[in-house]
N, C-alpha and C. Protein backbone atom coordinates (compact mmCIF):
# COMPACT_ATOMS: atom_id res chain seq x y z
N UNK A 1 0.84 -1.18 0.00
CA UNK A 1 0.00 0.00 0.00
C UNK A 1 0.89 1.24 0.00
N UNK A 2 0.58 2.30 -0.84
CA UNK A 2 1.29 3.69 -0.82
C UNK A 2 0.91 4.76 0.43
N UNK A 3 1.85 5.14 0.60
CA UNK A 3 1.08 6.37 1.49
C UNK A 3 1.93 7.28 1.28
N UNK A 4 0.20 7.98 1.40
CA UNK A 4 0.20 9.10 0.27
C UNK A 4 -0.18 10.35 0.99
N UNK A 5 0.12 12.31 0.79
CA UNK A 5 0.19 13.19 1.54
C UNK A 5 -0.67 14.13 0.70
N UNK A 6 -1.24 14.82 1.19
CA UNK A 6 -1.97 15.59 0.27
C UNK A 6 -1.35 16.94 0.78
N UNK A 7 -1.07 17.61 -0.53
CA UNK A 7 -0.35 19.09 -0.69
C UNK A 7 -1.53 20.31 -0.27
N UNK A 8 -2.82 19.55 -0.04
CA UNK A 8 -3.16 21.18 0.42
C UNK A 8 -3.18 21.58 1.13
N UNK A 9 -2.94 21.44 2.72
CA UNK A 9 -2.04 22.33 3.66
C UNK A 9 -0.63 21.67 3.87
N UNK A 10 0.15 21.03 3.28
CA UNK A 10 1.50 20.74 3.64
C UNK A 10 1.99 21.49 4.00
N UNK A 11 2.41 22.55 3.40
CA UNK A 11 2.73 23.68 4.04
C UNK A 11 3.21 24.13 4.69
N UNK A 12 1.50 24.47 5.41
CA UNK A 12 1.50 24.76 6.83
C UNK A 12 2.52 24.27 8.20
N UNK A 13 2.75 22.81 7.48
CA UNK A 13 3.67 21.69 8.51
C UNK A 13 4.88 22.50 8.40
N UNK A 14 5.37 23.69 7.58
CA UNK A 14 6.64 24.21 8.43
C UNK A 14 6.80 25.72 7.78
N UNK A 15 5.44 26.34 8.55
CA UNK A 15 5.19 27.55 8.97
C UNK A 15 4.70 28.70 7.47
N UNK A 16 4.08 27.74 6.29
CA UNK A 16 4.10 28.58 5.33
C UNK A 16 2.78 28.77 5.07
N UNK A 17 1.91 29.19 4.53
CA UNK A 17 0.57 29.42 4.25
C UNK A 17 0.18 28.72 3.29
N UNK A 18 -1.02 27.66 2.78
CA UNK A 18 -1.17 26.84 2.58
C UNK A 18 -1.01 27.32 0.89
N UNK A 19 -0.85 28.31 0.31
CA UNK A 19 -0.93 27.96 -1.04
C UNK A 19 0.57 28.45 -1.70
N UNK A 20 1.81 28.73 -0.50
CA UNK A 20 2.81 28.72 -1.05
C UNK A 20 3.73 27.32 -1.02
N UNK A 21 3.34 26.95 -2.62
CA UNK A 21 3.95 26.26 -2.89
C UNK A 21 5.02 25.38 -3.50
N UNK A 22 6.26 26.58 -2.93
CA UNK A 22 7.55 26.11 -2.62
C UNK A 22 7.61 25.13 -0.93
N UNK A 23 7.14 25.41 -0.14
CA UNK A 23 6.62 24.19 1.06
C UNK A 23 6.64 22.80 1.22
N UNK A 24 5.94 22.89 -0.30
CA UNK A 24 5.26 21.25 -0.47
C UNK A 24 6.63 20.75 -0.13
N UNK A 25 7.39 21.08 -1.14
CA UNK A 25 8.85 20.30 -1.24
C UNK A 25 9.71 20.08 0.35
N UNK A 26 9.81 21.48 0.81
CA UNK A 26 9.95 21.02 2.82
C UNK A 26 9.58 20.28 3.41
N UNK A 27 7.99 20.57 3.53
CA UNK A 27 7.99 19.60 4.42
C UNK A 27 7.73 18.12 4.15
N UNK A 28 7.59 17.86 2.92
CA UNK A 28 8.14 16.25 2.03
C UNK A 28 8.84 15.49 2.51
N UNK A 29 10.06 16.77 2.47
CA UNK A 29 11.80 16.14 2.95
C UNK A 29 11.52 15.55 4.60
N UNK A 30 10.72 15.97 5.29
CA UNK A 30 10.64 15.64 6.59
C UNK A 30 9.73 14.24 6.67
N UNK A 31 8.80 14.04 5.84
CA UNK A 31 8.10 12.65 5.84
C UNK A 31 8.46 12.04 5.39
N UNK A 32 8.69 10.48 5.69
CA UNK A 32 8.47 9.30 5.20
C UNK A 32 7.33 8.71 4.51
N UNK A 33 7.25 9.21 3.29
CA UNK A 33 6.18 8.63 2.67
C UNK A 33 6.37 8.74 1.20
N UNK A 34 5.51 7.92 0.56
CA UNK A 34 5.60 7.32 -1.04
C UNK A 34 5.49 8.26 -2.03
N UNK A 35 4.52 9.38 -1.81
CA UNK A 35 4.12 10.17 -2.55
C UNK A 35 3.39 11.44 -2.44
N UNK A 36 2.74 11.88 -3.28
CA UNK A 36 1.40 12.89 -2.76
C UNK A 36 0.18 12.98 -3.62
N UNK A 37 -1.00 13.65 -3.10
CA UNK A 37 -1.83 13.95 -3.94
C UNK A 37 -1.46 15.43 -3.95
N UNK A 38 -1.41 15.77 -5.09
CA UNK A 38 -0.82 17.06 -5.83
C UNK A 38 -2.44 17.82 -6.05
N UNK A 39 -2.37 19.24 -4.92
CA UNK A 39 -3.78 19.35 -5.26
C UNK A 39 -3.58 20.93 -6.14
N UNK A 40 -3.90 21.19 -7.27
CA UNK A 40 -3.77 22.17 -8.07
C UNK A 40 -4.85 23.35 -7.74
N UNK A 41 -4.50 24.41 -6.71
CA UNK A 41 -5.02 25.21 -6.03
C UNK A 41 -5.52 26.67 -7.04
N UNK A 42 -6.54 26.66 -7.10
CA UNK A 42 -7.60 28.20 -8.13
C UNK A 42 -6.44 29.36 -7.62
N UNK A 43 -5.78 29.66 -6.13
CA UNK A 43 -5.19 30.38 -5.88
C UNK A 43 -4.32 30.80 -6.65
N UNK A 44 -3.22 30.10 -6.95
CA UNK A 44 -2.10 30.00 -8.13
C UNK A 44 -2.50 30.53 -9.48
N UNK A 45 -3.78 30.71 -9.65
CA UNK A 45 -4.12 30.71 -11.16
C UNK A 45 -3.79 32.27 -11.52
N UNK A 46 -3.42 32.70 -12.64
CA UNK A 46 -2.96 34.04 -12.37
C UNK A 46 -4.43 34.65 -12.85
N UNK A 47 -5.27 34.02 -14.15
CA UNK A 47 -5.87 34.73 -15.11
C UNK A 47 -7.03 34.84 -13.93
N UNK A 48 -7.44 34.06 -13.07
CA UNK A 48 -8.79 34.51 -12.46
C UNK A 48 -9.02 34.18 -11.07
N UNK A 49 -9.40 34.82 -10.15
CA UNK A 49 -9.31 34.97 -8.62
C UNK A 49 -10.13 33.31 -8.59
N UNK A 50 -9.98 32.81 -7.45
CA UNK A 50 -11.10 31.38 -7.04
C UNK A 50 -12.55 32.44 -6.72
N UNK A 51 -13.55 31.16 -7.33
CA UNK A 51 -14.77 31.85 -7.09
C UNK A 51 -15.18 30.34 -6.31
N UNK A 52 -14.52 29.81 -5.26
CA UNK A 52 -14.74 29.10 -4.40
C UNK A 52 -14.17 30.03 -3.21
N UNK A 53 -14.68 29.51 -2.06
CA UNK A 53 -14.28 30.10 -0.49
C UNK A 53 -13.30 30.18 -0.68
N UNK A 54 -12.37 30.84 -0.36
CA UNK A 54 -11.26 30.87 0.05
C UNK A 54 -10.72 31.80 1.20
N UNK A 55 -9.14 31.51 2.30
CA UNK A 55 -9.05 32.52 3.52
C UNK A 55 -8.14 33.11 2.53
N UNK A 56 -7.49 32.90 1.37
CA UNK A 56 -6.12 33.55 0.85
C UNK A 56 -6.72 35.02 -0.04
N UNK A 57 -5.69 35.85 -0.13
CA UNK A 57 -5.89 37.18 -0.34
C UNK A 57 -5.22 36.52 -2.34
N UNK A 58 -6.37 36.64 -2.94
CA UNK A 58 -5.62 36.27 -4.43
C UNK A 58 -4.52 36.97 -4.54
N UNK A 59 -4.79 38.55 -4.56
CA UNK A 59 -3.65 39.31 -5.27
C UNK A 59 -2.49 39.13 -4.86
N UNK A 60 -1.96 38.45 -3.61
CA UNK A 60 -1.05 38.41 -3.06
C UNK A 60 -0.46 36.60 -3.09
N UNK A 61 -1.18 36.06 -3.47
CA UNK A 61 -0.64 34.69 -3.69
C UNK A 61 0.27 34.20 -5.07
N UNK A 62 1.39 33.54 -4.64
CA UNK A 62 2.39 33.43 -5.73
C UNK A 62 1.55 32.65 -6.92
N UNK A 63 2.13 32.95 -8.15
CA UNK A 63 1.19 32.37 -9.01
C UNK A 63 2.05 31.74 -10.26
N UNK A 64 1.70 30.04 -10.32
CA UNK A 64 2.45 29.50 -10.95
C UNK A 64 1.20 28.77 -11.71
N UNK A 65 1.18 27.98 -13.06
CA UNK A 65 0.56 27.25 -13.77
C UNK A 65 0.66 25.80 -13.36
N UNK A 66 -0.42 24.90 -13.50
CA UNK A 66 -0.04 23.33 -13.50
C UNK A 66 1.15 22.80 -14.32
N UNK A 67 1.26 22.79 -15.50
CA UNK A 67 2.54 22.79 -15.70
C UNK A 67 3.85 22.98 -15.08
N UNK A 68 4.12 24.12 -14.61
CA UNK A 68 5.30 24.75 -13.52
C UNK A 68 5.40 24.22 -12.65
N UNK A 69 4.13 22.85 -11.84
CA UNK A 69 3.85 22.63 -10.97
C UNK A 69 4.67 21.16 -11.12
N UNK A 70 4.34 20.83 -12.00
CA UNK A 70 4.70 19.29 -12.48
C UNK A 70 5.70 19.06 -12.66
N UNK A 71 6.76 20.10 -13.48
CA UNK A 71 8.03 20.59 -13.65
C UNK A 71 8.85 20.45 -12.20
N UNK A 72 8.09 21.53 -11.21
CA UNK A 72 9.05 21.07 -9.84
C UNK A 72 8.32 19.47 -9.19
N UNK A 73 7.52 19.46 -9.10
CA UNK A 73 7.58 17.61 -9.01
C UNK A 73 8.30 16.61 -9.73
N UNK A 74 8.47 17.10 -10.77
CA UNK A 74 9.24 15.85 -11.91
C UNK A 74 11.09 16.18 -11.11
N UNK A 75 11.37 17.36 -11.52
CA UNK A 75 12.55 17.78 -10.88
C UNK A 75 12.90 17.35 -9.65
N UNK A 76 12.26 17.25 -8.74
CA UNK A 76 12.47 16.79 -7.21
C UNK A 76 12.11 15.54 -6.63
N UNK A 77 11.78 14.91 -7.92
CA UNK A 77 11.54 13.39 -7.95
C UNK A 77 10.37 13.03 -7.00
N UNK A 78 9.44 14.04 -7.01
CA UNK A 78 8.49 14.19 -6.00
C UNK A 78 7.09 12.81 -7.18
N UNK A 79 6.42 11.52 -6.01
CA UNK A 79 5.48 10.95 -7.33
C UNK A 79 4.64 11.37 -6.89
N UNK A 80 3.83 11.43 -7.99
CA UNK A 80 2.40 11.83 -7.39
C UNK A 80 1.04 10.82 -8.18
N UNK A 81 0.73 10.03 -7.56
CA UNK A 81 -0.22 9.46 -8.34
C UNK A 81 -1.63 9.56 -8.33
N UNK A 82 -1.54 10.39 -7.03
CA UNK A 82 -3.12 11.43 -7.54
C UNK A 82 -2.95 12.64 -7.41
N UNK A 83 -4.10 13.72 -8.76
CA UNK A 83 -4.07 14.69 -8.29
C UNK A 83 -5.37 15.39 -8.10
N UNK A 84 -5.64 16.31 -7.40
CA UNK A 84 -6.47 17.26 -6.58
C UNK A 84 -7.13 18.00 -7.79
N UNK A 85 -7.96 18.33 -8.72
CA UNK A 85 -7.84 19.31 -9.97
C UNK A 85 -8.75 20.31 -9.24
N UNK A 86 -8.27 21.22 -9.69
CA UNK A 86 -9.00 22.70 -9.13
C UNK A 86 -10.41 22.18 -8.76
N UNK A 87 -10.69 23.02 -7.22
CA UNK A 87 -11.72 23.36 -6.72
C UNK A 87 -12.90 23.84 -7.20
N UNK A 88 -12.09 24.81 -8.74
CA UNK A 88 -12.90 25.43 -9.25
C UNK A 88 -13.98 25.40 -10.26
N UNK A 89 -13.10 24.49 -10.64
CA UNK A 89 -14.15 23.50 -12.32
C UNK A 89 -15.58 23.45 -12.04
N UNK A 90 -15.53 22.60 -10.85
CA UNK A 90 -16.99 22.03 -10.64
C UNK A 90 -18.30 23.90 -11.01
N UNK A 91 -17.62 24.21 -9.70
CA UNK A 91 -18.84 26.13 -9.82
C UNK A 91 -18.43 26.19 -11.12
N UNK A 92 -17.62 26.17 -12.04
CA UNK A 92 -17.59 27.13 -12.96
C UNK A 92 -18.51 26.49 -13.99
N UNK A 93 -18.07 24.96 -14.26
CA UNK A 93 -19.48 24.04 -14.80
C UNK A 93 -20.31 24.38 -14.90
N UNK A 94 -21.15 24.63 -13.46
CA UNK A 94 -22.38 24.84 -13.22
C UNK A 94 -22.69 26.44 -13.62
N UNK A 95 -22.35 27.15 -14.18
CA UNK A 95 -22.15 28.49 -14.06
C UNK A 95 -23.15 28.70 -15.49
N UNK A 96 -24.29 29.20 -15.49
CA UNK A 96 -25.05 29.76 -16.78
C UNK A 96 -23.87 30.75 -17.89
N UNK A 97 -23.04 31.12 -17.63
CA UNK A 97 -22.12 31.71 -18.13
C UNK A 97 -21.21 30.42 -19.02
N UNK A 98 -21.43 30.96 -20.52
CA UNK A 98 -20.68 30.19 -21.00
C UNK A 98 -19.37 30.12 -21.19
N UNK A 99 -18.70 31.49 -21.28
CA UNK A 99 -16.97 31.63 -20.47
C UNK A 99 -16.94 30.96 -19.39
N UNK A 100 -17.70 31.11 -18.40
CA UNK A 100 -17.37 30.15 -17.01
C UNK A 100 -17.34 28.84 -17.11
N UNK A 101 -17.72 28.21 -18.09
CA UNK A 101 -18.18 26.70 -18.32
C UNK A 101 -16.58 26.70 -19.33
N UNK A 102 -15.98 27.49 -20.50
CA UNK A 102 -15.53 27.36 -21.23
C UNK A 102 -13.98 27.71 -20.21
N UNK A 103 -13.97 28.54 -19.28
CA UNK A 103 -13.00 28.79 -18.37
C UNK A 103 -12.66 26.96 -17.54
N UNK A 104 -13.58 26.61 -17.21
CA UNK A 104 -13.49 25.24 -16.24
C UNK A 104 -12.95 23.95 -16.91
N UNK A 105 -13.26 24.23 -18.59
CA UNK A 105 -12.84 22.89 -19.50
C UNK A 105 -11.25 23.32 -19.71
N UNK A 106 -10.93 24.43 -19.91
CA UNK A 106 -9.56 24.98 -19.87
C UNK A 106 -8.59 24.56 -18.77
N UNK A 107 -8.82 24.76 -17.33
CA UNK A 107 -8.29 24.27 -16.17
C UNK A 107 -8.25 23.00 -15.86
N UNK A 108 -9.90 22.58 -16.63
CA UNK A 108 -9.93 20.97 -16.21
C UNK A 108 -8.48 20.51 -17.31
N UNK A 109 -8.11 20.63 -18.66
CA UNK A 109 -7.64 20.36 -19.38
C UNK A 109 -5.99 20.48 -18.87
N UNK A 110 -5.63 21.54 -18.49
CA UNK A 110 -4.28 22.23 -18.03
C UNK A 110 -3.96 21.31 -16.61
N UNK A 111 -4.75 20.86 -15.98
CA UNK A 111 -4.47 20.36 -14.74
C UNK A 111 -4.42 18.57 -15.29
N UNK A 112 -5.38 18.16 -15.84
CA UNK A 112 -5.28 16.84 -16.87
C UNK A 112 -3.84 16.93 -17.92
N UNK A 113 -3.68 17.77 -18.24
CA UNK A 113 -1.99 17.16 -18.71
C UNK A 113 -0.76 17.72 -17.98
N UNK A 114 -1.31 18.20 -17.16
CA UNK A 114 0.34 18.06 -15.99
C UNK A 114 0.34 17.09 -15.23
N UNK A 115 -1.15 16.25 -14.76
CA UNK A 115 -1.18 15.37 -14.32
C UNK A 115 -0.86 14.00 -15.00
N UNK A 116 -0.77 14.25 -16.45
CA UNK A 116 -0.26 13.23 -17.64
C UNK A 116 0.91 13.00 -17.43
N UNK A 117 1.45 14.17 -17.46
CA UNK A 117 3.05 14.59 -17.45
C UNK A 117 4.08 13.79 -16.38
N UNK A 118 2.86 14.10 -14.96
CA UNK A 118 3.27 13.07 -13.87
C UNK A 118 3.23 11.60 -13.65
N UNK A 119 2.34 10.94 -14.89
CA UNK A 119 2.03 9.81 -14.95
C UNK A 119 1.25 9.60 -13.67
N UNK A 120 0.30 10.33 -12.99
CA UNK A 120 -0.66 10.53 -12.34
C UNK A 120 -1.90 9.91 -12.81
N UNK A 121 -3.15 8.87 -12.16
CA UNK A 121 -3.58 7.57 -12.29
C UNK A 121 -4.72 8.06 -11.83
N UNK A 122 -4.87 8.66 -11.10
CA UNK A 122 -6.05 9.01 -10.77
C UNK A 122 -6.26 11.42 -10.46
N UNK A 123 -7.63 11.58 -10.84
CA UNK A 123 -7.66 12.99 -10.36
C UNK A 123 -9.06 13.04 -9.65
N UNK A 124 -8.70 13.76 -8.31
CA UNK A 124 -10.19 13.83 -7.75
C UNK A 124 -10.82 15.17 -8.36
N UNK A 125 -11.82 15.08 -8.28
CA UNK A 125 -12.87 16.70 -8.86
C UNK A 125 -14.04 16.97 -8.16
N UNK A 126 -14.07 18.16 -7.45
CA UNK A 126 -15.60 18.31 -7.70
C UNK A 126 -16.18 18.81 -8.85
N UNK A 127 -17.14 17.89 -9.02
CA UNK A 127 -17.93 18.12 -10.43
C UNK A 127 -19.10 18.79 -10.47
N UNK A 128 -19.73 19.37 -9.08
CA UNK A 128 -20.79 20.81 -9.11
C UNK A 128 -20.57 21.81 -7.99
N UNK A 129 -21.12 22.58 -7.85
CA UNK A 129 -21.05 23.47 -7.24
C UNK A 129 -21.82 23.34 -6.08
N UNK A 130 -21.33 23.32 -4.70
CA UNK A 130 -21.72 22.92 -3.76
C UNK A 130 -23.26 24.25 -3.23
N UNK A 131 -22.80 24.89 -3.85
CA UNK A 131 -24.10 26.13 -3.64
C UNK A 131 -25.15 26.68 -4.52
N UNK A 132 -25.05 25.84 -5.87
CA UNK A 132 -25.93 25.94 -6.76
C UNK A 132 -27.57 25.15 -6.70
N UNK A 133 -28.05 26.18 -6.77
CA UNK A 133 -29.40 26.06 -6.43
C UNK A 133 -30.20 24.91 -7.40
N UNK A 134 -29.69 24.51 -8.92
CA UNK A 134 -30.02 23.77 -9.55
C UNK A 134 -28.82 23.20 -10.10
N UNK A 135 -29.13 21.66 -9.98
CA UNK A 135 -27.55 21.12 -10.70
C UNK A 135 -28.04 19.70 -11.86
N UNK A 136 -27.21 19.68 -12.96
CA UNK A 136 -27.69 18.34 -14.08
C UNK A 136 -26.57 17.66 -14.01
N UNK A 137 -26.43 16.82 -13.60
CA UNK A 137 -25.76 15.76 -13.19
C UNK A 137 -24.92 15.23 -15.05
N UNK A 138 -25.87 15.40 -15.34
CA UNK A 138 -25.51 14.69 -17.06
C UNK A 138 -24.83 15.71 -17.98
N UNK A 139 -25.39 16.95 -17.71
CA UNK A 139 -25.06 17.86 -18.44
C UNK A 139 -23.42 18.33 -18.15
N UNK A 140 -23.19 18.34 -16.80
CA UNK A 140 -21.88 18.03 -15.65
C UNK A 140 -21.09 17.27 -16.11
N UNK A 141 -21.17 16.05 -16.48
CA UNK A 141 -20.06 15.10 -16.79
C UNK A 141 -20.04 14.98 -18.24
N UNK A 142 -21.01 15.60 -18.78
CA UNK A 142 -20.72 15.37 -20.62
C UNK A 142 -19.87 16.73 -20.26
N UNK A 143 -19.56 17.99 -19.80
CA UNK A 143 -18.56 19.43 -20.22
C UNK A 143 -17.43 18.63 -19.72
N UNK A 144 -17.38 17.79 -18.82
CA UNK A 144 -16.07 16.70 -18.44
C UNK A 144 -15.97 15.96 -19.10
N UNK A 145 -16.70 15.15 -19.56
CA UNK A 145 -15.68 13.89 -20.60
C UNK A 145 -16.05 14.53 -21.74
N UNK A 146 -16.06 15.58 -22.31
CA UNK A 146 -16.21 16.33 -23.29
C UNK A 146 -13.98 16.92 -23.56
N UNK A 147 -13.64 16.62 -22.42
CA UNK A 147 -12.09 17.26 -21.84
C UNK A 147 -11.47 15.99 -21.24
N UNK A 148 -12.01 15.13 -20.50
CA UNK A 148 -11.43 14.36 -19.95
C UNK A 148 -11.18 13.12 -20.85
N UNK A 149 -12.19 12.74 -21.96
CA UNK A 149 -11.79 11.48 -22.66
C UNK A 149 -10.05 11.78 -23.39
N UNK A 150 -10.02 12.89 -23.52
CA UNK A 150 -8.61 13.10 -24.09
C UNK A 150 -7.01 12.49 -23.21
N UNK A 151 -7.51 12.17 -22.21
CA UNK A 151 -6.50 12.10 -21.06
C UNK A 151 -6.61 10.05 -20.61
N UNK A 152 -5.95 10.04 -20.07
CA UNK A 152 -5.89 8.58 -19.29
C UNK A 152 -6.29 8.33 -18.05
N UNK A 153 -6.43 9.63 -17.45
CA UNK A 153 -6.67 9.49 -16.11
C UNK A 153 -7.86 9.19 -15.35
N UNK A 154 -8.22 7.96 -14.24
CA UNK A 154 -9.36 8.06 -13.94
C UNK A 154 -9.68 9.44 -13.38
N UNK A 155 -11.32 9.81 -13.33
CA UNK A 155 -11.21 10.47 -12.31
C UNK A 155 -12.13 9.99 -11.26
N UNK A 156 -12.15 10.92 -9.88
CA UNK A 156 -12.64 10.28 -9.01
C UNK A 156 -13.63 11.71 -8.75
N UNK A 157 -14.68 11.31 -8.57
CA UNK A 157 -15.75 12.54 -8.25
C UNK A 157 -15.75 12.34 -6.62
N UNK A 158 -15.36 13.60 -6.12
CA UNK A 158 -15.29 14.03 -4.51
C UNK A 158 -16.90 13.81 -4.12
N UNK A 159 -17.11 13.61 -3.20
CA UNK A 159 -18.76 13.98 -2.42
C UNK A 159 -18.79 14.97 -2.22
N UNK A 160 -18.91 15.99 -2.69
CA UNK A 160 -19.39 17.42 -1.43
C UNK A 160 -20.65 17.36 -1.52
N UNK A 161 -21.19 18.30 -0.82
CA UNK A 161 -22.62 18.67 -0.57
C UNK A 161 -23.28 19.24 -1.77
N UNK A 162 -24.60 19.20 -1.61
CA UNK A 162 -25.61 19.24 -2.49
C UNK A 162 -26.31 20.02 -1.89
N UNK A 163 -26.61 21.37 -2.59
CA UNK A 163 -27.81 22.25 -1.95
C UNK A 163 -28.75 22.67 -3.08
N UNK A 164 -28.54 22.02 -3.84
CA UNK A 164 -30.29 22.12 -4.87
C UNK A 164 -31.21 21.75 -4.66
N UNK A 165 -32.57 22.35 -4.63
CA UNK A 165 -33.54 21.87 -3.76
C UNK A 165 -34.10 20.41 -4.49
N UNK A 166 -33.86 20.09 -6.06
CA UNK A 166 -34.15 19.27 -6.63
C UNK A 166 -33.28 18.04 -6.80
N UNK A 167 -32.47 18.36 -5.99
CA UNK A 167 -31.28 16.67 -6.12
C UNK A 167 -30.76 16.47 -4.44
N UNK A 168 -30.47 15.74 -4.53
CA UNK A 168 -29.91 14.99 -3.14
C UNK A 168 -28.42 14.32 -3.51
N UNK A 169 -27.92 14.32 -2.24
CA UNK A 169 -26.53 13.52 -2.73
C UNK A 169 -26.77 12.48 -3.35
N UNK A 170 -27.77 11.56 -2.83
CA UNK A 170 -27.65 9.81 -3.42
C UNK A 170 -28.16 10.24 -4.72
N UNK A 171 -29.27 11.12 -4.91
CA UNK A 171 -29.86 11.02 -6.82
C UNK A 171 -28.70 11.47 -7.06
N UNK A 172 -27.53 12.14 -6.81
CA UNK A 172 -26.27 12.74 -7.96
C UNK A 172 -25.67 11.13 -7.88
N UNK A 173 -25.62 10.41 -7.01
CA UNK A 173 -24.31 9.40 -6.91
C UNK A 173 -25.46 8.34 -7.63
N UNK A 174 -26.58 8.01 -7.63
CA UNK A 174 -27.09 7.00 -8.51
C UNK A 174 -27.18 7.35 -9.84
N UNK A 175 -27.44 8.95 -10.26
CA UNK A 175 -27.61 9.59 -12.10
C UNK A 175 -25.84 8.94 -12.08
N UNK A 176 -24.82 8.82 -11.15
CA UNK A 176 -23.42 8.61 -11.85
C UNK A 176 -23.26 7.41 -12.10
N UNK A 177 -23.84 6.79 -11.13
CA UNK A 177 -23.31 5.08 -11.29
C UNK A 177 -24.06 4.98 -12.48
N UNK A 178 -25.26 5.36 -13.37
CA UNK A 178 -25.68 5.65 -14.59
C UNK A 178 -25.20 5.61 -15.58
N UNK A 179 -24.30 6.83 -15.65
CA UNK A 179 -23.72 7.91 -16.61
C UNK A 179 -22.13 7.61 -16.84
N UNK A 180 -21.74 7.13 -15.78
CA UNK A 180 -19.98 6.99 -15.73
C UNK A 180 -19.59 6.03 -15.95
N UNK A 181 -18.60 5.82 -17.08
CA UNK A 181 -17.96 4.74 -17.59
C UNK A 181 -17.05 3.42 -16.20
N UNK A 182 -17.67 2.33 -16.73
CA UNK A 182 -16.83 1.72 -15.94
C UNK A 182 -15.39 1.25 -15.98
């Protein structure tokens, strides 16, 4: 069995704020362990602030691309065989805005081939927006495997919460066991 660290507060483990990530690589050196899940943080993104929660001040967060990201993992012999893909995809999916939908296949895409790059096996996602008042489950994973069939990677759809008054967690997780390739 691998064991495995997830980069989104690593960090923190030696005194840095969770989205500077030159860290990851510190406090690494201090664990004994196989690998990480490499989580590709909206923060970093230069072209557009996270339109998920966040405590970080955008304008002030260092800002590197997935690519750049993969680059210092490949370099530091860091593995990573899962990765984290932006927080952000999922809201932006769901977003009546078709830049926002066309913004999320872009990130989903950019974070899917650095995670190629890593020979990375699996990517977790949220795939809606945890605060959207109406969500299509189908319509959701066709703007994803619309981007994702291009890639190798499974992905793994996160649970978050569901606040549409018309779906429930289990109808999203039974429309998937549906809809999603086995």
């Amino acid at each position: 069995m691998q064991r495995l660290v997830s980069t989104a507060t690593l960090p923190m483990a030696v005194g840095k704020a969770f989205f500077e990530y030159e860290g990851i690589y510190e406090a690494l050196k201090q664990l004994d362990v196989d690998g990480v899940e490499l989580v590709f943080l909206p923060e970093w993104d230069q072209r557009w602030a996270p339109v998920t929660p966040t405590s970080a001040d955008w304008s002030i967060t260092p800002k590197v691309t997935p690519s750049e990201i993969a680059d210092m993992c490949l370099s530091l012999g860091i593995a990573v065989p899962v990765v984290h893909l932006n927080r952000d995809i999922g809201t932006r999916l769901c977003s009546p805005d078709r830049e926002d939908v066309l913004r999320a296949q872009n990130v989903l895409s950019e974070d899917l081939a650095a995670a190629s790059r890593l020979n990375s096996e699996i990517g977790v996602l949220h795939l809606w927006d945890t605060y959207a008042e109406s969500i299509d489950i189908d319509k959701l994973f066709a703007r994803v495997a619309e981007v994702s069939d291009d890639y190798r990677i499974r992905l793994a759809i996160e649970n978050i919460p569901v606040s549409a008054k018309d779906l429930t967690v289990a109808d999203a997780w039974n429309r998937l066991c549906d809809i999603m390739p086995q």
